[in-house]
Protein backbone atom coordinates (compact mmCIF):
# COMPACT_ATOMS: atom_id res chain seq x y z
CA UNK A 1 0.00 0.00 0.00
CA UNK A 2 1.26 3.51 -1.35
CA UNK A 3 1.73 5.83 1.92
CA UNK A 4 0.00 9.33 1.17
CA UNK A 5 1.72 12.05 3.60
CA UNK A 6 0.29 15.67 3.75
CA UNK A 7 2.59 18.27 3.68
CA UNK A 8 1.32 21.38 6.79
CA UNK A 9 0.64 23.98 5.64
CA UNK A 10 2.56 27.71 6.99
CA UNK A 11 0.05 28.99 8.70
CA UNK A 12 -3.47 27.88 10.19
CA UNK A 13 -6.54 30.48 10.38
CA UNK A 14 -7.04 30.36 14.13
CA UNK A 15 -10.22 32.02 15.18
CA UNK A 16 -10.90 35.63 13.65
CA UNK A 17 -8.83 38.21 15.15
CA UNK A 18 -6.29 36.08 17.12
CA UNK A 19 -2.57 36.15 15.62
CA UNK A 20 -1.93 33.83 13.13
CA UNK A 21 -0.62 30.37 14.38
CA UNK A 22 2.69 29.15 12.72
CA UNK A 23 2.86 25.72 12.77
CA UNK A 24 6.20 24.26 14.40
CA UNK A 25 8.71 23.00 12.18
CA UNK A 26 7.29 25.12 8.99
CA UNK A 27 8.87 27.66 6.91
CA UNK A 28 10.93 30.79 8.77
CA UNK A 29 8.19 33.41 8.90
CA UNK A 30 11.30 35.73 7.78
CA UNK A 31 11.06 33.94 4.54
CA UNK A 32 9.40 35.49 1.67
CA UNK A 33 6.51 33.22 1.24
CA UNK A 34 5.71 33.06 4.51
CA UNK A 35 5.72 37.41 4.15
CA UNK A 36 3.13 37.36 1.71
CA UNK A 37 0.59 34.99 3.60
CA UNK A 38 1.20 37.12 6.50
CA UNK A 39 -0.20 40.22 4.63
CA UNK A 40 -3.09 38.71 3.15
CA UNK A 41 -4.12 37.78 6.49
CA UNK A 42 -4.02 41.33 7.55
CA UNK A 43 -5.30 42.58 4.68
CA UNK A 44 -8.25 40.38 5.03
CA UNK A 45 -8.31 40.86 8.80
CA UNK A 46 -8.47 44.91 7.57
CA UNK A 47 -11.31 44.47 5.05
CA UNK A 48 -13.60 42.46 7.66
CA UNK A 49 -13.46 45.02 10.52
CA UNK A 50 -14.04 47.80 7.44
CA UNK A 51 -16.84 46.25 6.19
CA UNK A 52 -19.19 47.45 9.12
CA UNK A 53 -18.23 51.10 8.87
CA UNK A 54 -18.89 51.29 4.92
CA UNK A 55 -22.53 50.16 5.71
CA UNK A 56 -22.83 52.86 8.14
CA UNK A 57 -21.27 55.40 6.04
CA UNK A 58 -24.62 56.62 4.34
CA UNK A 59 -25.94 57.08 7.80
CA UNK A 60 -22.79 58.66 9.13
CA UNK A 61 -23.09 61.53 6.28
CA UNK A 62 -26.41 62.05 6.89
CA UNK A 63 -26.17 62.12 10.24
CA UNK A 64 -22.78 64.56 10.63
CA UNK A 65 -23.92 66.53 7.43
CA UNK A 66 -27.76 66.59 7.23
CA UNK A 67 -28.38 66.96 10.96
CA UNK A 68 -25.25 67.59 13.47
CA UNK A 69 -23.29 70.27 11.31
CA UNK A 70 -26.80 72.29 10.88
CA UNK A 71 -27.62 71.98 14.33
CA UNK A 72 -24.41 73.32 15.59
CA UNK A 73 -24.36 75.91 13.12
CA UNK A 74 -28.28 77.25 14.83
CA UNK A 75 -26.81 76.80 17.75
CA UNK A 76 -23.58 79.37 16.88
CA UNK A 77 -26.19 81.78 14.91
CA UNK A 78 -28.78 81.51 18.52
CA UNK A 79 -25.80 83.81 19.51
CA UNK A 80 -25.48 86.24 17.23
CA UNK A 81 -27.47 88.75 15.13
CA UNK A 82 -28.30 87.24 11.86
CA UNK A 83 -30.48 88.80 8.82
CA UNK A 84 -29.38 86.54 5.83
CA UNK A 85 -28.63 90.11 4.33
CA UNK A 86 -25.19 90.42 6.19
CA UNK A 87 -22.67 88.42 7.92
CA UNK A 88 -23.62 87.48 11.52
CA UNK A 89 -22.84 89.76 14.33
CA UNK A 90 -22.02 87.89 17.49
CA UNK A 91 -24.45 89.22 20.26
CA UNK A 92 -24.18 86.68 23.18
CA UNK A 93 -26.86 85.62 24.90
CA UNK A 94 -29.06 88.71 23.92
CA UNK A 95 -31.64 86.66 22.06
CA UNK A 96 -32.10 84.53 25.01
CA UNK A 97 -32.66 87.13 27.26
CA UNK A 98 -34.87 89.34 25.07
CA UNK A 99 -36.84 86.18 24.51
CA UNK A 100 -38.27 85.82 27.98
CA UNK A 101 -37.77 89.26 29.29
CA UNK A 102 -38.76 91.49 26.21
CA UNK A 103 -41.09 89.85 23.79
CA UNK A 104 -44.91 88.89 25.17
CA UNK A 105 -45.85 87.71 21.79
CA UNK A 106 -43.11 84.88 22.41
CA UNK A 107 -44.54 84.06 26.11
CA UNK A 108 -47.99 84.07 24.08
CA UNK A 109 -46.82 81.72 21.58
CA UNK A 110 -45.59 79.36 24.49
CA UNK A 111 -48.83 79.31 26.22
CA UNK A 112 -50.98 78.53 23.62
CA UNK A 113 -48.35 75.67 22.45
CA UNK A 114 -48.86 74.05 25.79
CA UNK A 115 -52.50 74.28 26.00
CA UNK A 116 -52.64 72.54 22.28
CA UNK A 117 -50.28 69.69 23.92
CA UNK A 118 -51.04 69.03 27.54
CA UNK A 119 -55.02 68.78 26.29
CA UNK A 120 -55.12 67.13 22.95
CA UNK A 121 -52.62 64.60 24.05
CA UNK A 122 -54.17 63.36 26.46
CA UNK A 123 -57.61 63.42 24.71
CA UNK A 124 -56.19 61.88 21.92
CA UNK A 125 -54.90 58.82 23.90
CA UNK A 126 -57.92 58.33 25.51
CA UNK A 127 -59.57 58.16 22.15
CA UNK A 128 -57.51 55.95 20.74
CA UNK A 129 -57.29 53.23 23.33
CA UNK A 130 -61.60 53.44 23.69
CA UNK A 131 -61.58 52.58 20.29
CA UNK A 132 -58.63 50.12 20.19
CA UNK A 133 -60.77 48.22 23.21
CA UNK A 134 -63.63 47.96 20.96
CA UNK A 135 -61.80 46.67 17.71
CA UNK A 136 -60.30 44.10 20.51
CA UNK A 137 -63.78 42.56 20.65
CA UNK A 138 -63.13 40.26 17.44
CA UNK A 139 -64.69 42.38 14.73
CA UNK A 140 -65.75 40.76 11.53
CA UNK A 141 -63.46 42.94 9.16
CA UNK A 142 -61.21 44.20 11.55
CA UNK A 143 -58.03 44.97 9.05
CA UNK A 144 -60.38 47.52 7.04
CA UNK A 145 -61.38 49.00 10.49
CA UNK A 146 -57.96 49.28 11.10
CA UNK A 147 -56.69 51.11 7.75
CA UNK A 148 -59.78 53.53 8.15
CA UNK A 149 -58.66 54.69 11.27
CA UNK A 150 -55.14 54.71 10.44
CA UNK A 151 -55.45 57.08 7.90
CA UNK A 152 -56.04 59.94 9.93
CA UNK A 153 -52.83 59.54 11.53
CA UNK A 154 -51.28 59.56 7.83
CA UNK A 155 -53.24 62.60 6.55
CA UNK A 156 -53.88 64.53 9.40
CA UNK A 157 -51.21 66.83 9.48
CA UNK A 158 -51.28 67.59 5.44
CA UNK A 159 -52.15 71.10 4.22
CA UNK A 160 -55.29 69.27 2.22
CA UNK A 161 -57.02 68.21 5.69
CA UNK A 162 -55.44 71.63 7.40
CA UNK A 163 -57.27 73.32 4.04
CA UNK A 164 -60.84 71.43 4.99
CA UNK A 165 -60.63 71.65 8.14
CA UNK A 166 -61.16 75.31 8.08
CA UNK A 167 -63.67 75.19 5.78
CA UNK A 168 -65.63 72.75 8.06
CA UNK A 169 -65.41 74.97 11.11
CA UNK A 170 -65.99 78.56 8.72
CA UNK A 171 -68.76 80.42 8.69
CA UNK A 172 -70.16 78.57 6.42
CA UNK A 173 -69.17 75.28 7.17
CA UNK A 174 -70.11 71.65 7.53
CA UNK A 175 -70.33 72.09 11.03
CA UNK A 176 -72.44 75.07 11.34
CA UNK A 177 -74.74 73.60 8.69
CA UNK A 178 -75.28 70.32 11.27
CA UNK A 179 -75.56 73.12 14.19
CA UNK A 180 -78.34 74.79 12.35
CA UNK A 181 -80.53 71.50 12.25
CA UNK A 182 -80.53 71.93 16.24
CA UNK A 183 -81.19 75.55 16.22
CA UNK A 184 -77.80 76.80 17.37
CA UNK A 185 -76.62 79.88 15.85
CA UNK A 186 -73.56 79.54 13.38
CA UNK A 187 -70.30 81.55 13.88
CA UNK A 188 -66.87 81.25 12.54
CA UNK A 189 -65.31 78.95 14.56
CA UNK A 190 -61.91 80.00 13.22
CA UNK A 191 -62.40 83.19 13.79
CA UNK A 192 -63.74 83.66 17.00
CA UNK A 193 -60.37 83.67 19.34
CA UNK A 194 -62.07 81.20 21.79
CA UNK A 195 -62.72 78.71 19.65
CA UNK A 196 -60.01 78.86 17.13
CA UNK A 197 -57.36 77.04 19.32
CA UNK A 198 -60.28 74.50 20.31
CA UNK A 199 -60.54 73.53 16.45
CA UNK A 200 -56.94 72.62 16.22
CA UNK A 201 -56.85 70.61 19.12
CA UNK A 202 -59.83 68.66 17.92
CA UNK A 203 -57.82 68.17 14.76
CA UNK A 204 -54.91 66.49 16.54
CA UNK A 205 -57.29 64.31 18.39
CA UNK A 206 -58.78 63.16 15.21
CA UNK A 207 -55.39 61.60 14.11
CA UNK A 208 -55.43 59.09 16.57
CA UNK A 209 -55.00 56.26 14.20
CA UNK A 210 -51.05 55.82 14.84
CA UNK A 211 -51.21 55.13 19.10
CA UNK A 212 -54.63 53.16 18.53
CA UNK A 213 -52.60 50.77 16.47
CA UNK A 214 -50.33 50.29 19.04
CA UNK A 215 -52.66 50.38 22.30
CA UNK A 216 -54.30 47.36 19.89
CA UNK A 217 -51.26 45.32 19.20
CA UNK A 218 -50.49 45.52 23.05
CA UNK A 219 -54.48 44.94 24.01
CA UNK A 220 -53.52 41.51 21.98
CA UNK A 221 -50.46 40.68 24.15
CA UNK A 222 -52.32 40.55 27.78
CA UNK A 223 -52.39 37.06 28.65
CA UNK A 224 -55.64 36.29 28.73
CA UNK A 225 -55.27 33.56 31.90
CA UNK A 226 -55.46 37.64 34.32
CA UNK A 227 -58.48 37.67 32.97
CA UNK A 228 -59.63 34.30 33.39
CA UNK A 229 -58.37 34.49 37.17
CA UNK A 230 -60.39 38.12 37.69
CA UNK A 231 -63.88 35.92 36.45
CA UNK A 232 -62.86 33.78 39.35
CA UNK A 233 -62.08 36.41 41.47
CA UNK A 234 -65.70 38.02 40.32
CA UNK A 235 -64.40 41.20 39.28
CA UNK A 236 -66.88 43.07 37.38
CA UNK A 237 -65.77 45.17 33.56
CA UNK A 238 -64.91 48.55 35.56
CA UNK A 239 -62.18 46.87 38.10
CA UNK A 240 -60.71 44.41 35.13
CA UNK A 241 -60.24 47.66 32.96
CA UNK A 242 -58.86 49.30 36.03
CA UNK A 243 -56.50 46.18 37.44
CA UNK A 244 -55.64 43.99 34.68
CA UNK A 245 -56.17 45.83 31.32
CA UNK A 246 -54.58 49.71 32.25
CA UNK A 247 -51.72 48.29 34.19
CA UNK A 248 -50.71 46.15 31.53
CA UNK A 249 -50.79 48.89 29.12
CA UNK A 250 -48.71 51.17 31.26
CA UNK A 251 -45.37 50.85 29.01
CA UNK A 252 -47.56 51.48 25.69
CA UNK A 253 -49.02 54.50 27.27
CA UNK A 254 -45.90 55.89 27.98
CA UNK A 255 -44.20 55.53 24.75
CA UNK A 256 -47.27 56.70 23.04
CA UNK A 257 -47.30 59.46 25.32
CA UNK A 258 -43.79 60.40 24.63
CA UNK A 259 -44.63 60.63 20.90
CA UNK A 260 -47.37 62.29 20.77
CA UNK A 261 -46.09 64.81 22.90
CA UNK A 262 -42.75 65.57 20.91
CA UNK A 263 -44.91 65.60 17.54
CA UNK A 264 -47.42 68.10 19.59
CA UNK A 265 -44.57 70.70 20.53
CA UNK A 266 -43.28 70.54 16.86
CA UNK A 267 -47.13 70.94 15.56
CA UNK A 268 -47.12 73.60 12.56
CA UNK A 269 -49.11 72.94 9.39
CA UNK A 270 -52.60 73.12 10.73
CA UNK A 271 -51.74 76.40 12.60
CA UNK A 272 -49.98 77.99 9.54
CA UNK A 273 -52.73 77.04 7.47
CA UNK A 274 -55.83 77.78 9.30
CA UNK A 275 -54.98 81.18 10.62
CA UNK A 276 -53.26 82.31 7.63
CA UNK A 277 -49.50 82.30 9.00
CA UNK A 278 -50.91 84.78 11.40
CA UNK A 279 -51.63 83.04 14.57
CA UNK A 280 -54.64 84.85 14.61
CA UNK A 281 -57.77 85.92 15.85
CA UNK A 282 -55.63 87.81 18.28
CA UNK A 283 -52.63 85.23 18.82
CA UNK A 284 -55.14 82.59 20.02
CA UNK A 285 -53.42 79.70 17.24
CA UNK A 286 -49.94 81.41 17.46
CA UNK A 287 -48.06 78.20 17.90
CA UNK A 288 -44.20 78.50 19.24
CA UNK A 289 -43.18 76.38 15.44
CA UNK A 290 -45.42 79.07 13.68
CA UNK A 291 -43.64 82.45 15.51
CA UNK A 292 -40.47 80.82 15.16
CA UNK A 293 -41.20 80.58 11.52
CA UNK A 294 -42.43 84.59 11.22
CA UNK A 295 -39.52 85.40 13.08
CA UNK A 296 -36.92 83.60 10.81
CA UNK A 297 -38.37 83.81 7.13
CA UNK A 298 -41.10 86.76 8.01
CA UNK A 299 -38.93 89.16 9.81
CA UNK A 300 -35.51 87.42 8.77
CA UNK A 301 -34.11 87.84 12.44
CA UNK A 302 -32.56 84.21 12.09
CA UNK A 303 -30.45 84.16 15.14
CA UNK A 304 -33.76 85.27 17.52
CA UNK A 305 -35.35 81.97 15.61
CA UNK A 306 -31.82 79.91 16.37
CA UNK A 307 -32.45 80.65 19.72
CA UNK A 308 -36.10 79.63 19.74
CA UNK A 309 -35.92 76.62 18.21
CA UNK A 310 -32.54 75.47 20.92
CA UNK A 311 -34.94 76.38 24.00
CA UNK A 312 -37.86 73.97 21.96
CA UNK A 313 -35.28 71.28 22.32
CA UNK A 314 -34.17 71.73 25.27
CA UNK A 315 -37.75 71.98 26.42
CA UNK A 316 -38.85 69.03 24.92
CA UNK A 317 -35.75 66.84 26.32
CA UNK A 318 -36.70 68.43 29.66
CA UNK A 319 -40.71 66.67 29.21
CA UNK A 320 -38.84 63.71 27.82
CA UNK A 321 -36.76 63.26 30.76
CA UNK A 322 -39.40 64.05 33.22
CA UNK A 323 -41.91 61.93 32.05
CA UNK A 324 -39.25 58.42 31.92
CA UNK A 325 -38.12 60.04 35.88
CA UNK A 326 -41.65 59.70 36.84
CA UNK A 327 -42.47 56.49 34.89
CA UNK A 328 -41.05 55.00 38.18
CA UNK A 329 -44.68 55.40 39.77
CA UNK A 330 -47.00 54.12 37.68
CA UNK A 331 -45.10 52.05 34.78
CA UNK A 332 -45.41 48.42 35.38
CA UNK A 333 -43.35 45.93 33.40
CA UNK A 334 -43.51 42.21 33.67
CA UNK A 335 -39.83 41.95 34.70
C-alpha cells in the first residue's frame, strides 16, 4: 500500500482576530513566502473590521452633514445677530434674554403651544385606546377598520385636511350647517379667538390612528389567563379595565405618550394654514413652530429663531426626561 503524507501547511486560520498560528517546524516566517501569507491575512483581517463602517457610512453623512453640522451651526447663529442680508454679528446671549424678558408675543406663543399639547394629548390617547378596546372585541373585518382609522394619523397633518378643516369649522361650514338642524346659531369657529385654538386641538385628536394601532397590538399581548383568574375572582368590567387591562398597558401609554407629545410641541401645518400664517384671531393659534417661523423667514431675524428653536429642544428633552423620571410610579413591566 502507497503511503499518502500531507505536507502542513505555513500557517493555520485560528479564530478571527487572534494572531496567526505558525505551525512548528514550517517555513521561517522571515522567509518570503511566509511574508506574503502574512499580509493577506491582515489585509483580510483589515477588510472584515471595514466592512461594518462602509454600511454605516450613508448614515454617518447624513447624520454629521444633514443633521449635526446644521444643528451646531443654529446653535452658533442663537448667539449672534443674523439677517441673511449680512454676515452674523455675534451678540451673546441677547436673544435669550430678550426672549423671555422682552417679547410677550413669544410668552404668548408658548402658552398657547402648551395648551394645544397638555389637552389634545391626552384626549387623543384616551380616544384611541376606547376605540382600540372595541376593535379588541373580534370584529368581523377588523383589518379595514384598522386602515380607516389609520389614515387619519397619515393625513392629518397635510395642508389638504389643514385646508378642509377650516372650511368645516368657517362660517359657512359643515359644522355650522349640522348646528343649524338643532337651532344653534352659526359663527366662525376659526375666527372667534375662543374657539379657534379648540378647532386645532380637535384636529390632533382626530389623528389618533397611529397610538390606537399600538394600544391594539399591546391589548392583543395581555395574557388572557389575568383575565380568566379576575372571572374567578368576580371582578366586574370597571375593576378588570382598572387592574388587569390599564396596568398592563402602562409601558404602551408611555411611549405613546412620549410621541405624541414631541410631535405636539413641533405641531405647525394646521396652525400655519388655518390662521393664515398669522396666529390669529388675536394670537389665540400662534403656535411656538409658527412664531419661530415669522420670526426667521417673516422678519428674517434668524439668530432670535436659532435661539427659539434650541430652547424647543431643550424643552422638549426636559418633558422627555421628566416623564421616563416619573415612569417610576406608575409604569409596570412584567420583569
Amino acid at each position: 500500500m502507497a503511503l499518502t503524507h500531507s505536507r502542513p501547511s505555513d500557517t493555520e486560520r485560528s479564530a478571527p482576530g487572534s494572531e496567526p498560528h505558525v505551525v512548528r517546524g514550517s517555513e521561517d516566517p522571515r522567509t518570503p513566502r511566509a511574508a506574503r501569507g502574512l499580509r493577506s491575512l491582515r489585509a483580510a483581517r483589515f477588510n472584515e473590521r471595514l466592512a461594518p463602517y462602509l454600511f454605516l457610512l450613508p448614515w454617518l453623512i447624513g447624520f454629521f452633514v444633514i443633521t449635526l453640522g446644521p444643528m451646531l451651526y443654529s446653535l452658533y447663529l442663537s448667539f449672534t445677530n443674523f439677517s441673511m442680508l449680512a454676515p452674523p454679528e455675534w451678540v451673546g446671549i441677547d436673544n435669550y434674554i430678550k426672549m423671555f424678558t422682552n417679547d410677550p408675543k413669544y410668552l404668548e406663543s408658548v402658552r398657547v403651544t402648551l395648551v394645544y399639547v397638555f389637552v389634545s394629548v391626552p384626549l387623543q390617547l384616551a380616544f384611541a385606546l376606547m376605540l382600540a378596546m372595541v376593535l379588541n372585541r373580534g370584529l368581523r373585518g377588523l383589518p379595514i377598520y384598522r386602515s380607516i382609522y389609520y389614515l387619519p394619523s397619515l393625513i392629518g397633518g397635510s395642508v389638504a385636511i389643514a385646508v378642509l378643516w377650516r372650511q368645516m369649522f368657517g362660517h359657512n361650514g359643515l359644522i355650522n350647517q349640522i348646528l343649524d338642524v338643532f337651532g344653534i346659531e352659526a359663527q366662525s369657529w376659526i375666527g372667534n379667538p375662543n374657539t379657534a385654538l379648540g378647532t386645532l386641538i380637535i384636529l390632533n385628536v382626530w389623528t389618533f390612528g397611529s397610538p390606537m394601532v399600538i394600544f391594539l397590538a399591546a391589548l392583543r399581548q395581555i395574557p388572557q389567563e389575568l383575565y380568566e383568574a379576575g372571572a374567578v375572582d368576580g371582578v366586574n368590567k370597571r375593576q378588570q379595565f382598572l387592574h388587569i387591562t390599564l396596568p398592563m398597558l402602562t409601558p404602551i401609554v408611555l411611549f405613546n405618550l412620549i410621541l405624541q407629545l414631541i410631535g405636539a410641541f413641533q405641531a405647525f401645518t394646521p396652525a400655519f394654514v388655518v390662521s393664515g400664517g398669522t396666529g390669529g384671531p388675536v394670537n389665540s393659534t400662534l403656535f411656538y413652530t409658527l412664531y419661530l417661523y415669522q420670526r426667521g423667514f417673516t422678519s428674517f431675524q434668524m439668530g432670535y429663531a436659532s435661539a427659539m428653536a434650541w430652547v424647543l429642544f431643550v424643552g422638549i428633552a426636559v418633558v422627555t426626561v421628566i416623564n421616563f423620571w416619573f415612569s417610576k410610579y406608575w409604569v409596570h413591566y412584567d420583569d
